[in-house]
PDB file of N, CA and C in Angstrom:
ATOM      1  N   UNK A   1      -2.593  43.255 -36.241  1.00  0.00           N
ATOM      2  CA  UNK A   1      -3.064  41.907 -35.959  1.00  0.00           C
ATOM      3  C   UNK A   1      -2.638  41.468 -34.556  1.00  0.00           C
ATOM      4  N   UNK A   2      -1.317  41.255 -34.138  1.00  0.00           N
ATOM      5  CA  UNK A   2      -0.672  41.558 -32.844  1.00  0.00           C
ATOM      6  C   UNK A   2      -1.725  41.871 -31.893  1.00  0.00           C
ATOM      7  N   UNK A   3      -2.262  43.323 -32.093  1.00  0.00           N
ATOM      8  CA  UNK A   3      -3.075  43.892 -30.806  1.00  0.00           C
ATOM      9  C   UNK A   3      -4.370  43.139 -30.642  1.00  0.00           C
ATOM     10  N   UNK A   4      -4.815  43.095 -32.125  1.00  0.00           N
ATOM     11  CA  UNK A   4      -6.572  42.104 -31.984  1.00  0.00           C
ATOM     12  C   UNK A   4      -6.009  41.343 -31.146  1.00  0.00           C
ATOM     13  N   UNK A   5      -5.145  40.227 -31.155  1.00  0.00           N
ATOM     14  CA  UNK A   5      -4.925  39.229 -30.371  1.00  0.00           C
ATOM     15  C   UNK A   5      -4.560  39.300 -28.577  1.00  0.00           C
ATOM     16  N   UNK A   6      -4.038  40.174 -28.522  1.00  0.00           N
ATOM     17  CA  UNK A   6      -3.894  40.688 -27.472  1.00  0.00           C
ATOM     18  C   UNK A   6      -5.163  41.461 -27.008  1.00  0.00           C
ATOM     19  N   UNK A   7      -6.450  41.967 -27.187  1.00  0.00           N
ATOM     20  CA  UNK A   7      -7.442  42.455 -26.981  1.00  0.00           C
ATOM     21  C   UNK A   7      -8.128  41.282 -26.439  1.00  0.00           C
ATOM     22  N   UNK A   8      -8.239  40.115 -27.733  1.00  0.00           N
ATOM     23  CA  UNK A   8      -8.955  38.759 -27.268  1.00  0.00           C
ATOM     24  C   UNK A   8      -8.658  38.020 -26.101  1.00  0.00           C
ATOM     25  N   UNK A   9      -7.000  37.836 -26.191  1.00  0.00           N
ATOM     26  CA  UNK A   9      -6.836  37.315 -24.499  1.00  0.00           C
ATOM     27  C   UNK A   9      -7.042  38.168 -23.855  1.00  0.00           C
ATOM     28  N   UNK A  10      -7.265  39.247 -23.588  1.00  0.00           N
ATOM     29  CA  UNK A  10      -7.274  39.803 -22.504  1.00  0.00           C
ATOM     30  C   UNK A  10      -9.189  39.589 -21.863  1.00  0.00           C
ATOM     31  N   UNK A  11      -9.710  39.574 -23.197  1.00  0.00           N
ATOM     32  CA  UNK A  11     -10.870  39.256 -22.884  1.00  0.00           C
ATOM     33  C   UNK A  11     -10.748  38.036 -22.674  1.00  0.00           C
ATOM     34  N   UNK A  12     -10.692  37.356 -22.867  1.00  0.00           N
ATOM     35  CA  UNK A  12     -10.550  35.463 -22.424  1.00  0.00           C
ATOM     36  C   UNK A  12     -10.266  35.480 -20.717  1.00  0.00           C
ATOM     37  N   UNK A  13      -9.438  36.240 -20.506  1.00  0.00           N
ATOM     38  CA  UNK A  13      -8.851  36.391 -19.062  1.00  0.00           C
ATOM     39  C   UNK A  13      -9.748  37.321 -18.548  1.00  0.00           C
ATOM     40  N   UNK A  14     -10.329  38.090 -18.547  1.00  0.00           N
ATOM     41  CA  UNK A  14     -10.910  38.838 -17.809  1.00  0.00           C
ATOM     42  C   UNK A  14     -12.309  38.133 -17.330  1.00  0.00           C
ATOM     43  N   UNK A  15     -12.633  36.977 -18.518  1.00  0.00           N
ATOM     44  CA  UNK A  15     -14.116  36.426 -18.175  1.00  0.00           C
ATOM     45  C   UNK A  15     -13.735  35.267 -17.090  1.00  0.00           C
ATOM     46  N   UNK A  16     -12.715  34.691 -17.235  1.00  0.00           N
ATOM     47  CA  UNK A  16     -12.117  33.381 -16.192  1.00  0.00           C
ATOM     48  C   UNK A  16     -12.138  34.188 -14.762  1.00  0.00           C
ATOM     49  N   UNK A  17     -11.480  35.487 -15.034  1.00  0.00           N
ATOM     50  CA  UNK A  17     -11.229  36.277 -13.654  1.00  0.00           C
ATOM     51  C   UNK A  17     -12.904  36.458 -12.720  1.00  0.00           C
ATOM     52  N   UNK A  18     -13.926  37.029 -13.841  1.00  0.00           N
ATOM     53  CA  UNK A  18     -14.857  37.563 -13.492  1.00  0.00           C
ATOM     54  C   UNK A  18     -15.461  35.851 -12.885  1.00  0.00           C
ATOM     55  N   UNK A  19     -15.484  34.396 -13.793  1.00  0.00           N
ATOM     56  CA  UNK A  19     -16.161  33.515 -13.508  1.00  0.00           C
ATOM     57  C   UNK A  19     -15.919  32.552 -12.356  1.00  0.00           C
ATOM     58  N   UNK A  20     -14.297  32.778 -11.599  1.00  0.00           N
ATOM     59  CA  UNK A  20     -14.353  32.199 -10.988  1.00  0.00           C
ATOM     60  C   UNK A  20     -13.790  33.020  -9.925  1.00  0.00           C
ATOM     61  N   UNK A  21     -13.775  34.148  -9.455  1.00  0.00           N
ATOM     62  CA  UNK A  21     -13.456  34.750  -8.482  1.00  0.00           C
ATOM     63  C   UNK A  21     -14.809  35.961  -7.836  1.00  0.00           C
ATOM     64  N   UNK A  22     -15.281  36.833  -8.921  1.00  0.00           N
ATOM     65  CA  UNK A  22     -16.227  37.611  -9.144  1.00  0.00           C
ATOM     66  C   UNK A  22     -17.765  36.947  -9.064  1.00  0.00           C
ATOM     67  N   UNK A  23     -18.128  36.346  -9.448  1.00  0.00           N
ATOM     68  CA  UNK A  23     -19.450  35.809 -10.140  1.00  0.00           C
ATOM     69  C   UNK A  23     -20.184  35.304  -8.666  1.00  0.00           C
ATOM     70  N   UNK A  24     -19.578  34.568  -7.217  1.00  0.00           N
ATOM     71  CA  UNK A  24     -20.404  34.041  -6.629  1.00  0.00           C
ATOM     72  C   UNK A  24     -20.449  35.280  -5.350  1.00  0.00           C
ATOM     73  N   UNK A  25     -19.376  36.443  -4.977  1.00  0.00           N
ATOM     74  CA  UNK A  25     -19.932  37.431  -4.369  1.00  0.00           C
ATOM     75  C   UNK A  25     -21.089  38.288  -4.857  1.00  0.00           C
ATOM     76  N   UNK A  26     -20.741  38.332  -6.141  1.00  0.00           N
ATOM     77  CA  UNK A  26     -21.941  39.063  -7.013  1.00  0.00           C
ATOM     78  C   UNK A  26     -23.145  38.678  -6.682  1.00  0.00           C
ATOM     79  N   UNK A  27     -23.244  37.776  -6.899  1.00  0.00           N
ATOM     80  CA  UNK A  27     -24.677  36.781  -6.771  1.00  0.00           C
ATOM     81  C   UNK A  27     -24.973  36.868  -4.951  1.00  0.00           C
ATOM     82  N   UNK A  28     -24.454  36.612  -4.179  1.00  0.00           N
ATOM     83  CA  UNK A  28     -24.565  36.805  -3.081  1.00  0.00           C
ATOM     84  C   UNK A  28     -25.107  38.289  -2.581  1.00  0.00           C
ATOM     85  N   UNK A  29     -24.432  39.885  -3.272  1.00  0.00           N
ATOM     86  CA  UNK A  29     -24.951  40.707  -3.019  1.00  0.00           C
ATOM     87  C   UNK A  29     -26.184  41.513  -3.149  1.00  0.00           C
ATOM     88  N   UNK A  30     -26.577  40.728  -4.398  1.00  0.00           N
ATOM     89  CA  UNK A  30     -27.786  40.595  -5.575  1.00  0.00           C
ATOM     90  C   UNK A  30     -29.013  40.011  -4.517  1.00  0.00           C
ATOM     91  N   UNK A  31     -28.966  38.877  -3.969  1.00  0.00           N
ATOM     92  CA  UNK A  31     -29.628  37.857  -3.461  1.00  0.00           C
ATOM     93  C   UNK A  31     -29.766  38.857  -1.961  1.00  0.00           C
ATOM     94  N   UNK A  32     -29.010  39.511  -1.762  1.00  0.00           N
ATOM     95  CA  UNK A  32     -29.275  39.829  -0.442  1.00  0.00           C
ATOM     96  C   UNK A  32     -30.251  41.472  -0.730  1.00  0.00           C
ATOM     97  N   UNK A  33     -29.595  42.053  -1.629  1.00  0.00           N
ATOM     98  CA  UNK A  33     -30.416  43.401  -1.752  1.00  0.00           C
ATOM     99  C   UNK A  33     -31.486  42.782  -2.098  1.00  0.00           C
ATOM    100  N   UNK A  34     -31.762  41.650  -3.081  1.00  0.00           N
ATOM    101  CA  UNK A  34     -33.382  41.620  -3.468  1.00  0.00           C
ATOM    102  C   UNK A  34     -34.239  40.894  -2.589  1.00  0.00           C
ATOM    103  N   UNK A  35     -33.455  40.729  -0.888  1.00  0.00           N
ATOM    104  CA  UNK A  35     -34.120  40.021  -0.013  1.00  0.00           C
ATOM    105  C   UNK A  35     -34.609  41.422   0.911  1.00  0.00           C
ATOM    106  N   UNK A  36     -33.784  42.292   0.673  1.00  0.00           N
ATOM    107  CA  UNK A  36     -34.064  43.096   1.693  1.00  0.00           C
ATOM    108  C   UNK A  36     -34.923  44.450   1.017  1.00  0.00           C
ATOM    109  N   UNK A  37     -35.248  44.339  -0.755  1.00  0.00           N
ATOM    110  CA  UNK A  37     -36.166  44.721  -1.144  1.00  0.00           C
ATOM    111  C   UNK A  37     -37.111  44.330  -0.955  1.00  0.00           C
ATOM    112  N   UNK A  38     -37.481  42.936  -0.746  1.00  0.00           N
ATOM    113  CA  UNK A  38     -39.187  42.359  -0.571  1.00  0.00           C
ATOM    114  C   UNK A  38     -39.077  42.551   0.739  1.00  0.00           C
ATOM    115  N   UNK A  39     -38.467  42.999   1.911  1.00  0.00           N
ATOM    116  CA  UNK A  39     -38.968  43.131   3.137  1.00  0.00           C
ATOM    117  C   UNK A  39     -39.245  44.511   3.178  1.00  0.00           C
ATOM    118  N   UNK A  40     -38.822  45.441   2.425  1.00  0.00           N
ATOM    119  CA  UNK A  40     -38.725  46.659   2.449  1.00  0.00           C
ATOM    120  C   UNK A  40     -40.229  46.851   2.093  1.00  0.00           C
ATOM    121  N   UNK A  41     -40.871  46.320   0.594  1.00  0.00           N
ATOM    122  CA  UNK A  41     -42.044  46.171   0.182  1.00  0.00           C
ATOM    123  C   UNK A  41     -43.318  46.048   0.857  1.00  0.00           C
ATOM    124  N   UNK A  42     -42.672  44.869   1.555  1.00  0.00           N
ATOM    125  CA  UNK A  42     -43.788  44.547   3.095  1.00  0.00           C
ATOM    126  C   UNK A  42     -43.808  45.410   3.689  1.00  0.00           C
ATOM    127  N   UNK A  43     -43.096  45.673   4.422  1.00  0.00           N
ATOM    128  CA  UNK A  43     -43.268  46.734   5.275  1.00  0.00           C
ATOM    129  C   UNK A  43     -44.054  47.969   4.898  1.00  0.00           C
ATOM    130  N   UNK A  44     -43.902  48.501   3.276  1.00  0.00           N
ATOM    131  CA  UNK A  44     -44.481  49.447   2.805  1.00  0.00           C
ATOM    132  C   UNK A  44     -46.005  49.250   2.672  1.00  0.00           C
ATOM    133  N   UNK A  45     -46.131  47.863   2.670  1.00  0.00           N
ATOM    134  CA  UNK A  45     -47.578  47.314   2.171  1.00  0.00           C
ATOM    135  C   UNK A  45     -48.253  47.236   3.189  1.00  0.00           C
ATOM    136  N   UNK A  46     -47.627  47.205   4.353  1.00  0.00           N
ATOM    137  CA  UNK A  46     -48.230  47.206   5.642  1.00  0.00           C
ATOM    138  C   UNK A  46     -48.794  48.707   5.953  1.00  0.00           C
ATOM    139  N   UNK A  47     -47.859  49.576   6.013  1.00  0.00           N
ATOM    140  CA  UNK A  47     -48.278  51.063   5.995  1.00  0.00           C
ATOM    141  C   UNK A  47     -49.185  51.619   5.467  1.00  0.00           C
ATOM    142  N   UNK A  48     -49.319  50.847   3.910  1.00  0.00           N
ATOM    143  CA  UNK A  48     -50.345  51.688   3.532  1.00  0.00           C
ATOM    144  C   UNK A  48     -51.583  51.159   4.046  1.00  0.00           C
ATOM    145  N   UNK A  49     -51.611  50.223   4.580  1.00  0.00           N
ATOM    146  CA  UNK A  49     -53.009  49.040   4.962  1.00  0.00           C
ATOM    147  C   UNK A  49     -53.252  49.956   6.349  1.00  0.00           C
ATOM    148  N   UNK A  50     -52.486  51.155   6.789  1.00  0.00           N
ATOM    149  CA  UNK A  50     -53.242  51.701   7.604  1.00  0.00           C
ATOM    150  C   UNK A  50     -52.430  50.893   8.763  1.00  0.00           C
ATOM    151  N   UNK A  51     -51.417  50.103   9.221  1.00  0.00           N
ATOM    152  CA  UNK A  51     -51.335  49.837  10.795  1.00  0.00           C
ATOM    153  C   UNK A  51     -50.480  50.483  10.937  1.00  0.00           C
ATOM    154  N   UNK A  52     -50.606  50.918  11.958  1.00  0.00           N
ATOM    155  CA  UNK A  52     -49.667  51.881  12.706  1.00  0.00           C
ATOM    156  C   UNK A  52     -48.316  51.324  13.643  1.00  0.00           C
ATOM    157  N   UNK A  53     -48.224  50.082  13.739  1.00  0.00           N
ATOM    158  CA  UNK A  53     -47.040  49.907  14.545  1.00  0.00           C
ATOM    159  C   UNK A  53     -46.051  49.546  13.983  1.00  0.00           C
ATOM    160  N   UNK A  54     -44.902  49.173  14.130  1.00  0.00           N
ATOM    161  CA  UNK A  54     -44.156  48.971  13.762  1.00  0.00           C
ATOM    162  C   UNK A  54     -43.703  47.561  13.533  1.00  0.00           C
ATOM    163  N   UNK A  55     -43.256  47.152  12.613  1.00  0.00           N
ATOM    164  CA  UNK A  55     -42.981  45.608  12.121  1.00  0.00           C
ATOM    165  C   UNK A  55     -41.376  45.485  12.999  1.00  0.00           C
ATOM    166  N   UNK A  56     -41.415  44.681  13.880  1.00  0.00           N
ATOM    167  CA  UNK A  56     -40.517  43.882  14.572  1.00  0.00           C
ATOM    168  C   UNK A  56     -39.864  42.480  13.882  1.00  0.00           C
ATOM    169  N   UNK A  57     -38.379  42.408  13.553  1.00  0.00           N
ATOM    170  CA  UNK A  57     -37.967  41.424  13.038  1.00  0.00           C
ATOM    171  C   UNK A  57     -38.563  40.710  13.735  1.00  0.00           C
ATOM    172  N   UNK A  58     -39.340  39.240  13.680  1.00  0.00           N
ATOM    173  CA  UNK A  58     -39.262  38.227  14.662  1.00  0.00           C
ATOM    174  C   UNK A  58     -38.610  37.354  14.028  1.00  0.00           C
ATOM    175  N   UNK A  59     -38.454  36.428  14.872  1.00  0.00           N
ATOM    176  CA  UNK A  59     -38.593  35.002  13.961  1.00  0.00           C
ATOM    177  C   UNK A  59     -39.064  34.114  13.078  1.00  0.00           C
ATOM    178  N   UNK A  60     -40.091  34.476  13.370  1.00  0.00           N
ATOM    179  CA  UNK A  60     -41.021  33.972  12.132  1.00  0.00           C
ATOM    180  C   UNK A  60     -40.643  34.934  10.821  1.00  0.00           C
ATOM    181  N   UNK A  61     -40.402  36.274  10.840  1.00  0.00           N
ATOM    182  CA  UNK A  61     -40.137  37.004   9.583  1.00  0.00           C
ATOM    183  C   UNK A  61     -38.970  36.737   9.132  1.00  0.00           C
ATOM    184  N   UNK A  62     -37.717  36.527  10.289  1.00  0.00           N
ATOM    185  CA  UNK A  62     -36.210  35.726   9.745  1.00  0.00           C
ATOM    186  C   UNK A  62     -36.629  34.511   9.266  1.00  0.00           C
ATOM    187  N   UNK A  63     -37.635  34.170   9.276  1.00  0.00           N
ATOM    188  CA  UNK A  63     -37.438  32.573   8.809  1.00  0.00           C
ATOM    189  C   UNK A  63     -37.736  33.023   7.104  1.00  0.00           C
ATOM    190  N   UNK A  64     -38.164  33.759   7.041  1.00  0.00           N
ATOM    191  CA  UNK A  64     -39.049  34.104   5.846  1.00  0.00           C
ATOM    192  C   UNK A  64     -38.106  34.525   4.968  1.00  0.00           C
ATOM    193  N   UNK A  65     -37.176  35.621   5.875  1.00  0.00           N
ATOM    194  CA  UNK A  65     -36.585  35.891   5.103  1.00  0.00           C
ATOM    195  C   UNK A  65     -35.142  35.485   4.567  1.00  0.00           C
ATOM    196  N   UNK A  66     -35.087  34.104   5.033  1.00  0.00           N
ATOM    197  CA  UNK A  66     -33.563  33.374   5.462  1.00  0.00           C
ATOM    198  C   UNK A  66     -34.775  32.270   3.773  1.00  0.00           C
ATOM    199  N   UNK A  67     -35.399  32.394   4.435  1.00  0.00           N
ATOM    200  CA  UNK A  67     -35.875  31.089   2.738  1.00  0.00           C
ATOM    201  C   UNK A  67     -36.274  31.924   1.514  1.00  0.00           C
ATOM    202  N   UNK A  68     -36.197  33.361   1.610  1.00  0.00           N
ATOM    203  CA  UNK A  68     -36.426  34.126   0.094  1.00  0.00           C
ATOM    204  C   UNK A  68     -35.013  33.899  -0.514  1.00  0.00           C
ATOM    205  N   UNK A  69     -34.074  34.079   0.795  1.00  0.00           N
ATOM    206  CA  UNK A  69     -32.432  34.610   0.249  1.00  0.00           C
ATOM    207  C   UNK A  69     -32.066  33.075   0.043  1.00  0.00           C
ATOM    208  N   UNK A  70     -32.028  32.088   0.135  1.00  0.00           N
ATOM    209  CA  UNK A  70     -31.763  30.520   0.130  1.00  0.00           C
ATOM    210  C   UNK A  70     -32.272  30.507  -1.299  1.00  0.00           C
ATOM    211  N   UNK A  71     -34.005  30.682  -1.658  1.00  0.00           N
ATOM    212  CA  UNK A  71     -34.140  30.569  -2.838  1.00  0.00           C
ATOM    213  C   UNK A  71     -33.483  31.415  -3.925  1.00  0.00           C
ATOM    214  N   UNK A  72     -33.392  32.356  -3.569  1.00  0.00           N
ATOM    215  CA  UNK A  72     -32.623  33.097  -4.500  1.00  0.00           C
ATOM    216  C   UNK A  72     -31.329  32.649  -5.121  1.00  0.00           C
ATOM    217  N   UNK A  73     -30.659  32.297  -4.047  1.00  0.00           N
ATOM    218  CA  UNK A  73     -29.431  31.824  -4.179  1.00  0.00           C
ATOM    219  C   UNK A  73     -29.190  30.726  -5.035  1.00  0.00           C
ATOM    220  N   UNK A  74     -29.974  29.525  -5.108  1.00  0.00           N
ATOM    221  CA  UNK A  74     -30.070  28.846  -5.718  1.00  0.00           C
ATOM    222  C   UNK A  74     -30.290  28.755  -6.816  1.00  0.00           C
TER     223      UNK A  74
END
């Protein structure tokens, strides 16, 4: 009985650990790979459409892609 209890806090503590230390880098790394998957996408979608040059970050595409990762985040 001892150990159940000791199993449970440890789970009790491990979720506080994960919720307030863990949980908002997470989300941050998440938000950023799935920003830099939909640019990845584009870019692929562009290729197959046949153009041949190369997609240049501009500004206009940072803007784009500064408001996918904002929404995400949120």
């Amino acid at each position: 009985m001892r150990q159940f209890i000791i199993v449970l806090i440890s789970f009790f503590f491990g979720f506080l650990i994960f919720f307030f230390f863990l949980k908002e880098p997470i989300e941050l790394v998440y938000c950023r790979r799935q920003t830099e998957f939909k640019l990845y996408n584009f870019r692929e979608a562009i290729k197959k459409n046949g153009s041949t040059q190369e997609i240049e970050e501009n500004d206009e595409i940072k803007k784009y892609i500064q408001d996918i990762y904002q929404t995400c985040i949120k």
